[in-house]
PDB file of N, CA and C in Angstrom:
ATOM      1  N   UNK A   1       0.856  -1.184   0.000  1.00  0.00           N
ATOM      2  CA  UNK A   1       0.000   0.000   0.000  1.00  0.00           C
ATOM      3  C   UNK A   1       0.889   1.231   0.000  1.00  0.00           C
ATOM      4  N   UNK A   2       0.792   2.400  -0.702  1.00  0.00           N
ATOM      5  CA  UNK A   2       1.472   3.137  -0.898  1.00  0.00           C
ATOM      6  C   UNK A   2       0.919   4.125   0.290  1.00  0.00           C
ATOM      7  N   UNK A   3       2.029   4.527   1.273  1.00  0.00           N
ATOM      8  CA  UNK A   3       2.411   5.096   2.177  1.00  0.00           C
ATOM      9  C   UNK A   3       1.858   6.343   2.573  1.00  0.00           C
ATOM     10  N   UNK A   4       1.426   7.553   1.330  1.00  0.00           N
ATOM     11  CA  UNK A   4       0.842   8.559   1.533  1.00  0.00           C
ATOM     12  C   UNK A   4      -0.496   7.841   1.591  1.00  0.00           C
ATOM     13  N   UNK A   5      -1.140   6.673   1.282  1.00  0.00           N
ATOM     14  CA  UNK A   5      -2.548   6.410   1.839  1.00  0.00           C
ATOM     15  C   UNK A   5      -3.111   5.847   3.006  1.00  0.00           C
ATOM     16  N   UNK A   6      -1.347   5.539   3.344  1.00  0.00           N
ATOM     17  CA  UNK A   6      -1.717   5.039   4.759  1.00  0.00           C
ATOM     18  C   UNK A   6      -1.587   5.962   5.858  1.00  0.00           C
ATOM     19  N   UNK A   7      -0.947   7.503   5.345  1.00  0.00           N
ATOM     20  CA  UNK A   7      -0.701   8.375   6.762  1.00  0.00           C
ATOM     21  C   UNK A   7      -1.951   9.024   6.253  1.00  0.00           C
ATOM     22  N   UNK A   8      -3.234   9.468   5.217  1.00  0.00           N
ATOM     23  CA  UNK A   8      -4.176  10.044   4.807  1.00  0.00           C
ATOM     24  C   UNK A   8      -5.041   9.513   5.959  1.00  0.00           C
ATOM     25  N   UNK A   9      -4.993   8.048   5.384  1.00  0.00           N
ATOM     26  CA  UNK A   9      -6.128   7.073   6.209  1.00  0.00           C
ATOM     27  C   UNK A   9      -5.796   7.403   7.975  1.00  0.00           C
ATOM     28  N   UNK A  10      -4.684   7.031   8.648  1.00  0.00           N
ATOM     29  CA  UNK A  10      -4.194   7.404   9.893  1.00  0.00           C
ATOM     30  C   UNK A  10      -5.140   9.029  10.672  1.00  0.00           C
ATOM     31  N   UNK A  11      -4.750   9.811   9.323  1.00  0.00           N
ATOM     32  CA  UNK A  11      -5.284  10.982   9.754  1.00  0.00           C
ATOM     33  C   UNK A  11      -6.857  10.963   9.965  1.00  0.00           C
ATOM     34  N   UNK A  12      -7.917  10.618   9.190  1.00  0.00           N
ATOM     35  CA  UNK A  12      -8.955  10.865   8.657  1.00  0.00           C
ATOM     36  C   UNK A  12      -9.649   9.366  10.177  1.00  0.00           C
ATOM     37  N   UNK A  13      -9.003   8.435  10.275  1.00  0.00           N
ATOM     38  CA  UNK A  13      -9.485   8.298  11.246  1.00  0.00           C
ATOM     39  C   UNK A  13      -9.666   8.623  12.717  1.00  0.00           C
ATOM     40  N   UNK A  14      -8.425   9.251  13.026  1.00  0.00           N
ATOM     41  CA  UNK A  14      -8.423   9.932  14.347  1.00  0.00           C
ATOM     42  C   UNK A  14      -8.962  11.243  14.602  1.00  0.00           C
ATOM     43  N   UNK A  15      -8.775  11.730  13.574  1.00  0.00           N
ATOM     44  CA  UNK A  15      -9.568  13.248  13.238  1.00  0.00           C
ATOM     45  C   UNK A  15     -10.934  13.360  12.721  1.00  0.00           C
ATOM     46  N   UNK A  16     -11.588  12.013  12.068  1.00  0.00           N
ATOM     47  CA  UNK A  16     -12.355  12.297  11.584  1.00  0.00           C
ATOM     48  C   UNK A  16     -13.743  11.056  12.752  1.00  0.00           C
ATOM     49  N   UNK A  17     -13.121   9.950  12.118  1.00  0.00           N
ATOM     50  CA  UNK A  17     -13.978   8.940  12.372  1.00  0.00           C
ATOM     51  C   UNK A  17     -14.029   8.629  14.042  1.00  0.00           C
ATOM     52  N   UNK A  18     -13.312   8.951  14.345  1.00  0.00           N
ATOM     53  CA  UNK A  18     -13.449   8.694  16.238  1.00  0.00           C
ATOM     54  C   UNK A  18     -14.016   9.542  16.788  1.00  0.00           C
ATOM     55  N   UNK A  19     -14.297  11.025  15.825  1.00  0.00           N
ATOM     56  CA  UNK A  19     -14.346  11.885  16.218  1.00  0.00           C
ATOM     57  C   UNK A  19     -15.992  11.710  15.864  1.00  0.00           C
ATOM     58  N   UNK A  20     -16.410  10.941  15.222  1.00  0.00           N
ATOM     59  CA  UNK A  20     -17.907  10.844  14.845  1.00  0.00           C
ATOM     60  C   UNK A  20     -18.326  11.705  13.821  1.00  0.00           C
ATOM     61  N   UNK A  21     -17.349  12.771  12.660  1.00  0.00           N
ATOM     62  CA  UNK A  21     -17.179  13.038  11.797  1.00  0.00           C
ATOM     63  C   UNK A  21     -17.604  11.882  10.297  1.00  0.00           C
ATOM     64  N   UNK A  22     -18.341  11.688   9.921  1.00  0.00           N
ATOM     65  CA  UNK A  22     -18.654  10.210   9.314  1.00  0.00           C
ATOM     66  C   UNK A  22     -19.743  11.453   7.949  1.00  0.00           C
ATOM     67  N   UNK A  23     -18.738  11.433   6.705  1.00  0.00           N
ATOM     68  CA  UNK A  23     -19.619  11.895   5.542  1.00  0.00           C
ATOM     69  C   UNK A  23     -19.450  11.260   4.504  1.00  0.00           C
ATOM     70  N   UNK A  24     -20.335  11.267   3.750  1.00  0.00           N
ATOM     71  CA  UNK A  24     -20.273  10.346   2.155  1.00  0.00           C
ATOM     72  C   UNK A  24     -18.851  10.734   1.197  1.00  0.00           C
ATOM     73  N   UNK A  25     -18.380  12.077   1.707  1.00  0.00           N
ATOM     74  CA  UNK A  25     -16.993  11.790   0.779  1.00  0.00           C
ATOM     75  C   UNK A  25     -15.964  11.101   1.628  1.00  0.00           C
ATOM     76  N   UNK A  26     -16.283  11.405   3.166  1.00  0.00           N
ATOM     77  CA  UNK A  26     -14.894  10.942   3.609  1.00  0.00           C
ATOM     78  C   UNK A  26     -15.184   8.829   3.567  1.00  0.00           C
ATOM     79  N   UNK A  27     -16.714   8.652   3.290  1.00  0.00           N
ATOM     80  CA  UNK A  27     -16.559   6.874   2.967  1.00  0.00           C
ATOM     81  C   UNK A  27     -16.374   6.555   1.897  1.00  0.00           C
ATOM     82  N   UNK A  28     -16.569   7.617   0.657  1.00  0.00           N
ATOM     83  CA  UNK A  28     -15.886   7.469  -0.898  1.00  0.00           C
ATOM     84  C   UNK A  28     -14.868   7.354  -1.060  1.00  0.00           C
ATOM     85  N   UNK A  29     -13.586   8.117   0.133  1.00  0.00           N
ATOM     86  CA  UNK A  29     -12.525   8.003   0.060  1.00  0.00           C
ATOM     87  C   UNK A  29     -11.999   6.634   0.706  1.00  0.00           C
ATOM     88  N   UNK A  30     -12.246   6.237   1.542  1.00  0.00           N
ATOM     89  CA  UNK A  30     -12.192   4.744   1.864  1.00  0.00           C
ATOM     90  C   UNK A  30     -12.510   3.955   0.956  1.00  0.00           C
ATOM     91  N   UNK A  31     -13.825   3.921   0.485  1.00  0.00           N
ATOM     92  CA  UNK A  31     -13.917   3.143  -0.823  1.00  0.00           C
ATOM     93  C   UNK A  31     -13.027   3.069  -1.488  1.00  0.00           C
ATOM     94  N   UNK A  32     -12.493   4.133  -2.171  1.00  0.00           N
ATOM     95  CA  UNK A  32     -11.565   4.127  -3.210  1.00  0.00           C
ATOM     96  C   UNK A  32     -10.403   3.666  -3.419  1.00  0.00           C
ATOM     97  N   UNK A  33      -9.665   3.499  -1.906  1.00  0.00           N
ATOM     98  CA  UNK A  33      -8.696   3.660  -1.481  1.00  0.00           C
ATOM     99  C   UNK A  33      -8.358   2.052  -1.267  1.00  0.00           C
ATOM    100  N   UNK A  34      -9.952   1.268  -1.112  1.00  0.00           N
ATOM    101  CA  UNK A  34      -9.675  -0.099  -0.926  1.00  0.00           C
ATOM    102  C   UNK A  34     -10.010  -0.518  -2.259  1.00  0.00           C
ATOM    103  N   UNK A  35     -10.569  -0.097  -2.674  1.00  0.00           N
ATOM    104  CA  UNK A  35     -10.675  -0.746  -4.395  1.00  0.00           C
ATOM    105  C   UNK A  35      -9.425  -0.135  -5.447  1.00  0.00           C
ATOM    106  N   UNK A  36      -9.141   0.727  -5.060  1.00  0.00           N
ATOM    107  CA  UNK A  36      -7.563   0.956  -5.938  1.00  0.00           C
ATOM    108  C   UNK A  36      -6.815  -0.124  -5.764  1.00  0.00           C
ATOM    109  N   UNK A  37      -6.576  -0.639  -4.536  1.00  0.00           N
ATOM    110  CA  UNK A  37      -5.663  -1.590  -3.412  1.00  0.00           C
ATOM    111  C   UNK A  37      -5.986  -3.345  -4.615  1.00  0.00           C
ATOM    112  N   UNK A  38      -7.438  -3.257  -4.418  1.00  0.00           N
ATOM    113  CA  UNK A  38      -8.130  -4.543  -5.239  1.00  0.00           C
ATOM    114  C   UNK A  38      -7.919  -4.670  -6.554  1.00  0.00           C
ATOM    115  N   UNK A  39      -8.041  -3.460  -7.241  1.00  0.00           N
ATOM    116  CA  UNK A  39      -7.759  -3.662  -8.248  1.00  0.00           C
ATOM    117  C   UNK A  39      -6.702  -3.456  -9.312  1.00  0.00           C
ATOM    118  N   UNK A  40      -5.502  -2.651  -8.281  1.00  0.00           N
ATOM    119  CA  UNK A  40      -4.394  -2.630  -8.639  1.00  0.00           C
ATOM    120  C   UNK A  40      -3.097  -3.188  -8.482  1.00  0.00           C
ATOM    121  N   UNK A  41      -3.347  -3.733  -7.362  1.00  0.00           N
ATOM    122  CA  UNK A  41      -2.294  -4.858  -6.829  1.00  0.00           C
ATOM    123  C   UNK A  41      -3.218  -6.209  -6.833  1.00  0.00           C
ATOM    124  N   UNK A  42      -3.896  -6.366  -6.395  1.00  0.00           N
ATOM    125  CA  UNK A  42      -4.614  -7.674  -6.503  1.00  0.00           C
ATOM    126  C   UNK A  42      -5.263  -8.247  -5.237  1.00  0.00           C
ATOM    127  N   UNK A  43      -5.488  -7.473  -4.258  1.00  0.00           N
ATOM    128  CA  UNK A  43      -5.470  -7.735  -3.165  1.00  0.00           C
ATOM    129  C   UNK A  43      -6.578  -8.360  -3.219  1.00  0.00           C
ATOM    130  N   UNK A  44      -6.823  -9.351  -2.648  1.00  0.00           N
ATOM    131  CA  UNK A  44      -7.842 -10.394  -1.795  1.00  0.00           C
ATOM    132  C   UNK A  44      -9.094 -10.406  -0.683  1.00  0.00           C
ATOM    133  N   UNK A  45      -8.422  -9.454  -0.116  1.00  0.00           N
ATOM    134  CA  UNK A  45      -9.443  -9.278   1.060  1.00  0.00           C
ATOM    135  C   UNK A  45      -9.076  -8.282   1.372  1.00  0.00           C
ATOM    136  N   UNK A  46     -10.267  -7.258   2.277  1.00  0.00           N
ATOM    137  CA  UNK A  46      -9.974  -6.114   3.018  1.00  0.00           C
ATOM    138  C   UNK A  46      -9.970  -6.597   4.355  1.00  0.00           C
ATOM    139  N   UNK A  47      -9.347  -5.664   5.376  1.00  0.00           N
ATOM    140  CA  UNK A  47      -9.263  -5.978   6.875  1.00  0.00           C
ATOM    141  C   UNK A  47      -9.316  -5.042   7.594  1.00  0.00           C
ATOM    142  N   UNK A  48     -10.094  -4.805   7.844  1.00  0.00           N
ATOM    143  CA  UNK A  48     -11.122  -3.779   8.541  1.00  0.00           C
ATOM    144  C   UNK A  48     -10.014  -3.716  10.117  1.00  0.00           C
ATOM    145  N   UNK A  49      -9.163  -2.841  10.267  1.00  0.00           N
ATOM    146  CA  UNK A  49      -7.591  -3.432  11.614  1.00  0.00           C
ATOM    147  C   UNK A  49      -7.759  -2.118  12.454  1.00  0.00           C
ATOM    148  N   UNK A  50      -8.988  -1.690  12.865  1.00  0.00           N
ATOM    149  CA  UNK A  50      -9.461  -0.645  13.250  1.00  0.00           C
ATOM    150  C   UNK A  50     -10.911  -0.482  13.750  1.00  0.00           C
ATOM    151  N   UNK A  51     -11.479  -0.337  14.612  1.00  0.00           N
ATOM    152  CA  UNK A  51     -12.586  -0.301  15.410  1.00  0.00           C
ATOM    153  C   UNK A  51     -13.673   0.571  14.846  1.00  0.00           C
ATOM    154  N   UNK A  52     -13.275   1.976  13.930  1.00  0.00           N
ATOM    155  CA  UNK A  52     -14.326   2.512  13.419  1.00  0.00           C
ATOM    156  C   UNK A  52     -14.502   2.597  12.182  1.00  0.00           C
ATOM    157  N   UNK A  53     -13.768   1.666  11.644  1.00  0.00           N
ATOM    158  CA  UNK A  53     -13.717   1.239  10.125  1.00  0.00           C
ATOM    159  C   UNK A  53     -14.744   0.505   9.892  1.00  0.00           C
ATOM    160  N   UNK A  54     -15.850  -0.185  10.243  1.00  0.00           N
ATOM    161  CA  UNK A  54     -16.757  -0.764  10.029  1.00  0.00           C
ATOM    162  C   UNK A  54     -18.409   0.564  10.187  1.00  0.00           C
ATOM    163  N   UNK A  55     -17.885   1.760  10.412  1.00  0.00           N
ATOM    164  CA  UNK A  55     -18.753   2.711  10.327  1.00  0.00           C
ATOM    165  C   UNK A  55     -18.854   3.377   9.257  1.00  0.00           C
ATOM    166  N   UNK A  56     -17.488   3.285   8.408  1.00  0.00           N
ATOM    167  CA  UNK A  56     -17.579   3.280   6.562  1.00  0.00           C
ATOM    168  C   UNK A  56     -17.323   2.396   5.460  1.00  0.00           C
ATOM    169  N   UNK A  57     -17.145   1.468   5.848  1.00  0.00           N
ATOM    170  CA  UNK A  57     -17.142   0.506   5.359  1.00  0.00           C
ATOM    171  C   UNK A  57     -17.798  -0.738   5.263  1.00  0.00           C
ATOM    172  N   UNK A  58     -18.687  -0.972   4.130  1.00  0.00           N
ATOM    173  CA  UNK A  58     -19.138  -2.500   4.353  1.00  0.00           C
ATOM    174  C   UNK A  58     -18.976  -3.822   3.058  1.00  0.00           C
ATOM    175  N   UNK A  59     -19.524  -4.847   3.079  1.00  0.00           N
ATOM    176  CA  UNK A  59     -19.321  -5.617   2.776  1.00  0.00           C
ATOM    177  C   UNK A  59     -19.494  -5.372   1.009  1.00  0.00           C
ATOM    178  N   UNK A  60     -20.992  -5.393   1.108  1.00  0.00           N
ATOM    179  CA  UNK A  60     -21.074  -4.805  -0.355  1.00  0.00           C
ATOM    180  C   UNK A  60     -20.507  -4.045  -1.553  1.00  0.00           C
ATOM    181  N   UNK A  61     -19.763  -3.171  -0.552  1.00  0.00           N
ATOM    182  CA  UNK A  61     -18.473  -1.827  -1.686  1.00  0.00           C
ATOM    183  C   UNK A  61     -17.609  -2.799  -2.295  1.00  0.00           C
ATOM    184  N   UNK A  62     -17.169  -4.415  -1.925  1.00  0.00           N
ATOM    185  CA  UNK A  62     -16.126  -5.165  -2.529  1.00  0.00           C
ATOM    186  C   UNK A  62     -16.542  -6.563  -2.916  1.00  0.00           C
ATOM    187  N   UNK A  63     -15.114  -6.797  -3.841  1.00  0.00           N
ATOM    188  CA  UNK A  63     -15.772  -7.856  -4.592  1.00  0.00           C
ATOM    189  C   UNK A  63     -15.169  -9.002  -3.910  1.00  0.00           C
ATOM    190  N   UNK A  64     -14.255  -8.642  -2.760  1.00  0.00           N
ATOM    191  CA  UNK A  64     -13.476  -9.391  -2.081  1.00  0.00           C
ATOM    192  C   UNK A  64     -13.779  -9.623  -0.352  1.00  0.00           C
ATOM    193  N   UNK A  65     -13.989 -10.524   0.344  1.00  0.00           N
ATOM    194  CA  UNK A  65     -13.982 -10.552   1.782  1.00  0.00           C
ATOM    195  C   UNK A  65     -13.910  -9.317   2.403  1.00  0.00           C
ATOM    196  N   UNK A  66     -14.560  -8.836   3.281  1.00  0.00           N
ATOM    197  CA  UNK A  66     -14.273  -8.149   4.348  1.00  0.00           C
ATOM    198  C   UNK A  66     -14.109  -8.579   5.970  1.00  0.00           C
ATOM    199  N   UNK A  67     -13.289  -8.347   6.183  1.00  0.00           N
ATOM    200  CA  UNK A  67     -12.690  -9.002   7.751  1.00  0.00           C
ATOM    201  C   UNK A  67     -13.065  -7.804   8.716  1.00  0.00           C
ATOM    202  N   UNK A  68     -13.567  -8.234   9.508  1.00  0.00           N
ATOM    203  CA  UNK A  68     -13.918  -6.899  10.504  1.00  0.00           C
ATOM    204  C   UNK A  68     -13.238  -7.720  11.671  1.00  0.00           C
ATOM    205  N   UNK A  69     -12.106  -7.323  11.972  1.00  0.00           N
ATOM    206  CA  UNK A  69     -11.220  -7.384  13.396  1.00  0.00           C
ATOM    207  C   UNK A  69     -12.367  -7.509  14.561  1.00  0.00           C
ATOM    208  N   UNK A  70     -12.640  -6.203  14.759  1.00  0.00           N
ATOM    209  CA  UNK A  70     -13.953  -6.196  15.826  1.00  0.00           C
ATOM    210  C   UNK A  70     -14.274  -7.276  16.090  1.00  0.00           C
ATOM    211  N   UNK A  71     -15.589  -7.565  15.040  1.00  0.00           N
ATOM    212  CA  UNK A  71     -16.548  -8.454  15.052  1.00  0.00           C
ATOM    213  C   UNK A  71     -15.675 -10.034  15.527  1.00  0.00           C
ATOM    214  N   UNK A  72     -14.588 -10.198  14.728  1.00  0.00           N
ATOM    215  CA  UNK A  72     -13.941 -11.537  14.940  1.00  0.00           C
ATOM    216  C   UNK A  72     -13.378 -11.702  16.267  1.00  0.00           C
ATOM    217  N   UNK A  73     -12.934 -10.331  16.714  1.00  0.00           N
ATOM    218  CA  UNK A  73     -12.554 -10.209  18.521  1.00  0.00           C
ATOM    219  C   UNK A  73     -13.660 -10.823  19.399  1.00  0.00           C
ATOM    220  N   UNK A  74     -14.745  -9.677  19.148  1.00  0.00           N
ATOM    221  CA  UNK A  74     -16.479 -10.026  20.099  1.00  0.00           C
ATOM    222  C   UNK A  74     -16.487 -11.552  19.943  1.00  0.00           C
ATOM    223  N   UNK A  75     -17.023 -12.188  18.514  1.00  0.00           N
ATOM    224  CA  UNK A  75     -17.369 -13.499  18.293  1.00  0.00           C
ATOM    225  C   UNK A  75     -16.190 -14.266  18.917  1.00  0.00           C
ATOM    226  N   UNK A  76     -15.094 -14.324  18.974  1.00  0.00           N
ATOM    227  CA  UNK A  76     -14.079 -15.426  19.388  1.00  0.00           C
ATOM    228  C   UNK A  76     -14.269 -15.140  21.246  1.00  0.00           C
ATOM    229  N   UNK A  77     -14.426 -13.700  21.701  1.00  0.00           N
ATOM    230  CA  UNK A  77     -14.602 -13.446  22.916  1.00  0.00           C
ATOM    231  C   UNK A  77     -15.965 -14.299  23.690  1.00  0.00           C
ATOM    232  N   UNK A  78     -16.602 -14.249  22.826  1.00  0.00           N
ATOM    233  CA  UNK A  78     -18.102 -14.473  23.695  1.00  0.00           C
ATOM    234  C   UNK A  78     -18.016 -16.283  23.157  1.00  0.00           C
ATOM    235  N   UNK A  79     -17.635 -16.644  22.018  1.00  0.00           N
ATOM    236  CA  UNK A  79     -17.403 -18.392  22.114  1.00  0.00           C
ATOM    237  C   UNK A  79     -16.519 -19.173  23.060  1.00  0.00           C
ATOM    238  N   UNK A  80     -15.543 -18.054  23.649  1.00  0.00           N
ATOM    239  CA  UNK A  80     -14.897 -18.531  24.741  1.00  0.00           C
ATOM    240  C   UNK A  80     -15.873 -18.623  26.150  1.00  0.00           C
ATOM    241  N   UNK A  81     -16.429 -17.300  26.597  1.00  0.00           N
ATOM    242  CA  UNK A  81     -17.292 -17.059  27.478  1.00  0.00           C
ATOM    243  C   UNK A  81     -18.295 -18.603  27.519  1.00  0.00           C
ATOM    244  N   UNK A  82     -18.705 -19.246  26.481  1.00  0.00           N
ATOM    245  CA  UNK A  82     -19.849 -20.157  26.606  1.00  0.00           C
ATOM    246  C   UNK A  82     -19.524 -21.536  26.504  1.00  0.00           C
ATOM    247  N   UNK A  83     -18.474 -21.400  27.167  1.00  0.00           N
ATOM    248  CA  UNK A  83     -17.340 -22.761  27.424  1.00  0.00           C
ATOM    249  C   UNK A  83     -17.505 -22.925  28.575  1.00  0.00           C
TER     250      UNK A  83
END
């Protein structure tokens, strides 16, 4: 991933998305940013490696898996709990 999209992204979530800042360009830009990724390198899956990334991002925008960290934390957390 080329580097200026990863300090963009860095920014836009701490400033933007934690902040509850959440608009249709700043999830276009996520979009884009993971489908450039898909369709220019070849990438496979997205991985959602961030807690409020699933507030612009969903499954549907790709043609590839989406991994939501979160969700796989909670679910592995609470299948332990019912042991």
């Amino acid at each position: 991933m080329n580097p200026i999209h990863v300090t963009a992204g860095y920014g836009t979530i701490y400033e933007d998305l934690a902040a509850g800042k959440i608009t249709p360009e700043l999830r276009e830009t996520y979009v884009g940013l993971c489908r450039r990724q898909i369709e220019g390198d070849g990438v496979d899956a997205v991985i959602l490696g961030c807690t409020v990334l699933p507030l612009v991002l969903a499954a549907d925008d790709y043609p590839v898996p989406l991994i939501d960290t979160t969700r796989c934390h909670t679910e592995a957390i609470f299948e332990q709990a019912q042991r």
